[in-house]
Protein backbone atom coordinates (compact mmCIF):
# COMPACT_ATOMS: atom_id res chain seq x y z
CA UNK A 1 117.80 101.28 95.96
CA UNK A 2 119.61 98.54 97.21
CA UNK A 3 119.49 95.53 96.97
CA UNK A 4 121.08 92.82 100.07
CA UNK A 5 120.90 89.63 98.94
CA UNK A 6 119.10 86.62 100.18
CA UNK A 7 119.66 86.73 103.58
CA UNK A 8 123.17 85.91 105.42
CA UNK A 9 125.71 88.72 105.19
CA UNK A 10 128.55 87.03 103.28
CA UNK A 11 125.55 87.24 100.20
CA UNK A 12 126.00 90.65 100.13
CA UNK A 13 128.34 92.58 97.48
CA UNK A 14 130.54 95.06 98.09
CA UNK A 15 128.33 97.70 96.09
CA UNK A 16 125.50 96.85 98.39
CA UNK A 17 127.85 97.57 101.71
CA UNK A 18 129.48 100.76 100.33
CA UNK A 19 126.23 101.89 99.85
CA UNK A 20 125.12 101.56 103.23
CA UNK A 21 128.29 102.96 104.48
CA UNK A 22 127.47 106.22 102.61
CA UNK A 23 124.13 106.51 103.41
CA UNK A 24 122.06 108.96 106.14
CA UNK A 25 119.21 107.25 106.08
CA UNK A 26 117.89 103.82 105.64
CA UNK A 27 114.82 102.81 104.84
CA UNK A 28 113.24 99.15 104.47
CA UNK A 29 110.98 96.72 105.61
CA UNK A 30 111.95 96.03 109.59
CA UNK A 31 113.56 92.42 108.94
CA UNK A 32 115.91 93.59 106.25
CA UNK A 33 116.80 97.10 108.32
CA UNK A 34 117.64 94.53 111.20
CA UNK A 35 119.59 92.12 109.32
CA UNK A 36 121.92 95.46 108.45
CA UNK A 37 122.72 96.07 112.37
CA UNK A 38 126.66 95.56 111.72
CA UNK A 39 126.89 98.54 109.27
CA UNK A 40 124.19 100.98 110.44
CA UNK A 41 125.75 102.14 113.84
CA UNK A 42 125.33 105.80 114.07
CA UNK A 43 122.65 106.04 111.00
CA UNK A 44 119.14 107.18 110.80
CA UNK A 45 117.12 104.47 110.49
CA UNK A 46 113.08 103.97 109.24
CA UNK A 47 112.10 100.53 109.15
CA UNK A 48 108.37 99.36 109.05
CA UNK A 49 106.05 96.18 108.36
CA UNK A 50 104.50 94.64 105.58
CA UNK A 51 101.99 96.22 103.23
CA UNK A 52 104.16 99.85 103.83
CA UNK A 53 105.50 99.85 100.58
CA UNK A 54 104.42 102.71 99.35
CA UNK A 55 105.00 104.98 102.30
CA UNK A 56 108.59 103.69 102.81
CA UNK A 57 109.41 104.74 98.87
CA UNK A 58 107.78 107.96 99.40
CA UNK A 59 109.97 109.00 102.79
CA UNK A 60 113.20 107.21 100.64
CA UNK A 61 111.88 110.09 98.04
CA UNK A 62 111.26 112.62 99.93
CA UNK A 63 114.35 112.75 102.04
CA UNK A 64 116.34 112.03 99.21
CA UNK A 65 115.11 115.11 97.38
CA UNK A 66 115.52 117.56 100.79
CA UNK A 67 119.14 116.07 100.09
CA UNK A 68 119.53 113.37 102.37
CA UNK A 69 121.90 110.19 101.19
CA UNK A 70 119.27 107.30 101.26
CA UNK A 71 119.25 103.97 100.92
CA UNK A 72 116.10 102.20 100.09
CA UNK A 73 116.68 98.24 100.95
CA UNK A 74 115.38 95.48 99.39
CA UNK A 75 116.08 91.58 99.78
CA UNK A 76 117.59 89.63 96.91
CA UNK A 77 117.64 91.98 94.31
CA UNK A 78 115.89 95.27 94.32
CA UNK A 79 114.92 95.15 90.92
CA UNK A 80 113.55 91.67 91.22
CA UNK A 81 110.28 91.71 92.98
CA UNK A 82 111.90 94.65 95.07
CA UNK A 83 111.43 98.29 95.68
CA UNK A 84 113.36 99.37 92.58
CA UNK A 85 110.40 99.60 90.47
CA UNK A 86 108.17 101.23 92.83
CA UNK A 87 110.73 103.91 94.11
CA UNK A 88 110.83 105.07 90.19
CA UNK A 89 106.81 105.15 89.96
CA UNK A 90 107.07 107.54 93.46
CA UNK A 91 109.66 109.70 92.14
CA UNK A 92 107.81 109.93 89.02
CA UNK A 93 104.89 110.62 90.74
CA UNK A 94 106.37 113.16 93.19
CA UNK A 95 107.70 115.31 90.46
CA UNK A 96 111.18 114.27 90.80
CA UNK A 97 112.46 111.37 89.05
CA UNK A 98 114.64 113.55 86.55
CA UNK A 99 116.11 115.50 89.41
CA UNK A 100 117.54 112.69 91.74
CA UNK A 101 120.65 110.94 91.80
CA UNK A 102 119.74 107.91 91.84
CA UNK A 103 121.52 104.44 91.36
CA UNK A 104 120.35 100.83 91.60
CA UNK A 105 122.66 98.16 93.46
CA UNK A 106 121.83 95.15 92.27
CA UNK A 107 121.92 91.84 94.71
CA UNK A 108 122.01 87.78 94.66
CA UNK A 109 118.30 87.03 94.07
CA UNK A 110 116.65 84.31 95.47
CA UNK A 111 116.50 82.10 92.45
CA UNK A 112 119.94 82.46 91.48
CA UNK A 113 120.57 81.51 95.62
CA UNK A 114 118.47 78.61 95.43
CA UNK A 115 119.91 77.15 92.29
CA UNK A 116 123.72 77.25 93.69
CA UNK A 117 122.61 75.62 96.44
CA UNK A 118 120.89 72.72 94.66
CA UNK A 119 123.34 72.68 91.67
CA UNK A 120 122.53 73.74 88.82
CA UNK A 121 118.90 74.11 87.40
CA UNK A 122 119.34 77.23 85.94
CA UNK A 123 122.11 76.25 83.04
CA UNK A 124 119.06 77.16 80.31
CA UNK A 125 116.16 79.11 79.39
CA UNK A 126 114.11 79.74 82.80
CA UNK A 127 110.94 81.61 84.03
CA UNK A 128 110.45 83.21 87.03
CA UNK A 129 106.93 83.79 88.58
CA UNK A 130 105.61 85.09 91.82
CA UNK A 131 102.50 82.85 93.29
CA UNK A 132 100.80 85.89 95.19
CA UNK A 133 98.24 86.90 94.24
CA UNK A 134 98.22 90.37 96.26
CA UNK A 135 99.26 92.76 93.79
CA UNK A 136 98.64 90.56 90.71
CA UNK A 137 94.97 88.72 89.77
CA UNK A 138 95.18 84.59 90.25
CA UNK A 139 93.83 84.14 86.70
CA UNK A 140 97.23 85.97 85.19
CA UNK A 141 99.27 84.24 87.03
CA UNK A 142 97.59 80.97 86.11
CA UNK A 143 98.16 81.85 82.62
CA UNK A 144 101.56 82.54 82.85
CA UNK A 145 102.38 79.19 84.58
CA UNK A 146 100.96 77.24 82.02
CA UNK A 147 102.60 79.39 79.70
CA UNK A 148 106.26 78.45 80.89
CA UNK A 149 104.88 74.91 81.96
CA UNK A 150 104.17 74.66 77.98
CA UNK A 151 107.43 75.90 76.87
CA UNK A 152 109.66 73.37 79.09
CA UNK A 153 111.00 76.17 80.95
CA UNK A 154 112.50 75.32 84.26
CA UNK A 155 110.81 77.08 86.52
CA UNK A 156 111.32 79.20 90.13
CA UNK A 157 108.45 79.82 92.13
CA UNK A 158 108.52 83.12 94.44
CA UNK A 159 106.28 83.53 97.58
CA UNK A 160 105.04 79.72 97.17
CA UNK A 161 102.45 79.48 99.91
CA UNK A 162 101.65 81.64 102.89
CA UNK A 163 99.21 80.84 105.86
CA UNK A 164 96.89 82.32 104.30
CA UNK A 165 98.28 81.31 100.59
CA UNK A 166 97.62 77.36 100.73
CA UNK A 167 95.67 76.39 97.07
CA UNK A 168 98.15 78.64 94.75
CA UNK A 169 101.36 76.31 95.24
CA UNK A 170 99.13 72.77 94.48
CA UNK A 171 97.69 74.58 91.06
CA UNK A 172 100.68 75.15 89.98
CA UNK A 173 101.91 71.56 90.57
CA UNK A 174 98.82 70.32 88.97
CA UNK A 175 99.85 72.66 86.07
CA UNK A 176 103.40 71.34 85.50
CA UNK A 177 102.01 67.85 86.13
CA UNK A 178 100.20 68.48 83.05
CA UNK A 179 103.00 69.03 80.83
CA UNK A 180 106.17 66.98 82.85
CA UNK A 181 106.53 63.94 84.26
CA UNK A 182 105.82 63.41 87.92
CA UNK A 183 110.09 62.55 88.28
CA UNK A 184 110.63 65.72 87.04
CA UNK A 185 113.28 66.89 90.00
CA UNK A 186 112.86 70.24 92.14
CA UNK A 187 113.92 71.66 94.54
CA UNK A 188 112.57 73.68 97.76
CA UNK A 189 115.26 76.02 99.44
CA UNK A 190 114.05 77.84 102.47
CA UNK A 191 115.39 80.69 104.60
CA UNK A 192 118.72 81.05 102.40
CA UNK A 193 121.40 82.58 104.26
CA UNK A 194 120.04 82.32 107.64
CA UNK A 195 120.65 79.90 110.47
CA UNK A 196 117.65 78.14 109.55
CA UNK A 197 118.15 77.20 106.32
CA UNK A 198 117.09 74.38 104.75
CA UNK A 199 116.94 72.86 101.14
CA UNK A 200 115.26 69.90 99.90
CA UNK A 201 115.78 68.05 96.71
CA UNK A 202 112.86 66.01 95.42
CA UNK A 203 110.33 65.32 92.36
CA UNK A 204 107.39 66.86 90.92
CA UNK A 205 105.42 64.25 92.20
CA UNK A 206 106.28 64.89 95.77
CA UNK A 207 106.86 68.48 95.57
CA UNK A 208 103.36 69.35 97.58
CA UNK A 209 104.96 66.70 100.53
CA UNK A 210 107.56 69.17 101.48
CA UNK A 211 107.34 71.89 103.93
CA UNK A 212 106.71 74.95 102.08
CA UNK A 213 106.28 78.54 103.55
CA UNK A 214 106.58 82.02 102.37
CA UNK A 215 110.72 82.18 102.86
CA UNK A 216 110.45 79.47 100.36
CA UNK A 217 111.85 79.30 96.82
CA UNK A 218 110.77 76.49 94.79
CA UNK A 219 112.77 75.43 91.59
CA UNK A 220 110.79 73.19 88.81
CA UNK A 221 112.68 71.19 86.19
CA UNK A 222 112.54 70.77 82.77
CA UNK A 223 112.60 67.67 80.57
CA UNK A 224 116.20 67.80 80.30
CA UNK A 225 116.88 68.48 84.60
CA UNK A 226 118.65 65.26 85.78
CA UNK A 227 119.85 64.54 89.60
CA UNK A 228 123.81 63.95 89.66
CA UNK A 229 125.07 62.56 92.64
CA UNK A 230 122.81 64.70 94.91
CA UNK A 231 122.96 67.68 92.41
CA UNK A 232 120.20 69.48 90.31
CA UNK A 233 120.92 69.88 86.89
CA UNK A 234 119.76 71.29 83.59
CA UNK A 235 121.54 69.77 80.42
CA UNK A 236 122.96 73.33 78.48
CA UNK A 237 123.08 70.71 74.92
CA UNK A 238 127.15 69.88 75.21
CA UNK A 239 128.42 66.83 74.16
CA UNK A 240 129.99 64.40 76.29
């Protein structure tokens, strides 16, 4: 399994390109396969659309086990809302988990992406929590936002709002608006790595104002997040 970053080829490591250099076969969702076009000349490749999860961890599996060199791709990381986890639960499934080789590449997630790129939010404690609701039920992941809302943790929101995702993102606001102030800063970084990137820095209050879709990443302060100069910060607790 690995994992290629958020998007623009200088993101990825060099673990994540020798891997794709040794591999047969690679197998991922059709953007990410794409996005790979400089290193896959000459390889098999099985790329597919959304919602094929399942089937595109079981022919990683499969091939893999009829002794294949495969590489399962993921964006960002692909232990962090990727295929990592889901590869395991086939292989376990399949029989074969204790009788692959089998090693996890690890990538530049989004959140870690987003945060360079608006400074520094991330300098403290900090949650990170998907907003679809596909695989996990609304009232859970209500829960958990109040939960980190609560505890002052600064926040990144995955999969904010899709077209047909539109109510999930304003909860959430609602939530933190609860428990911060409406200056609170964040941040909304979009497309990360491609040539249509764009990231906005801005307040709690206005958060809902900005143009959020599903390539978004949205990053929530906490009481202690400051703007410097243009910059997102968290306060670590030095003295000055």
């Amino acid at each position: 399994m690995v994992g290629l970053g958020p998007g623009s080829p200088l993101d990825r490591t060099r673990r994540c390109e020798q891997a794709i250099a040794a591999a047969q076969l690679v197998v991922g969702y059709r953007p990410y396969v794409e996005s790979l076009a400089d290193l896959t000349a000459g390889k098999e490749l099985a790329a597919s659309g959304m919602r094929q999860e399942v089937q595109r961890c079981r022919l990683a599996v499969l091939r893999a086990a009829a002794g294949q060199t495969v590489a399962l791709v993921s964006s960002g990381d692909a232990g962090v809302y990727g295929m990592a986890g889901l590869a395991l639960e086939v292989a376990r499934g399949e029989g074969l988990l204790g009788r692959l080789a089998i090693e996890i590449v690890p990538g530049v997630t989004a959140a870690t992406a987003a945060a360079a790129r608006l400074g520094a939010p991330l300098m403290t404690d900090f949650a990170a929590i998907s907003l679809s609701d596909l695989l996990v039920e609304w009232s859970v992941i209500r829960r958990r936002l109040e939960a980190a809302a609560g505890a002052d943790l600064v926040t990144v929101l995955y999969n904010p709002r899709s077209v047909k995702r539109q109510s999930q993102l304003a909860e959430a606001a609602a939530i933190f608006l609860r428990h911060r102030p409406a200056s609170t800063p964040a941040g909304v970084a979009t497309a990360l790595g491609a040539g249509d990137e764009r990231v906005v820095l801005c307040d709690l209050a206005s958060l809902l104002e900005q143009e959020v879709t599903m390539r978004s990443v949205v990053v929530i302060g906490n009481t202690t997040t400051r703007v410097l100069d243009g910059w997102m910060v968290t306060a670590r607790g030095y003295r000055l």
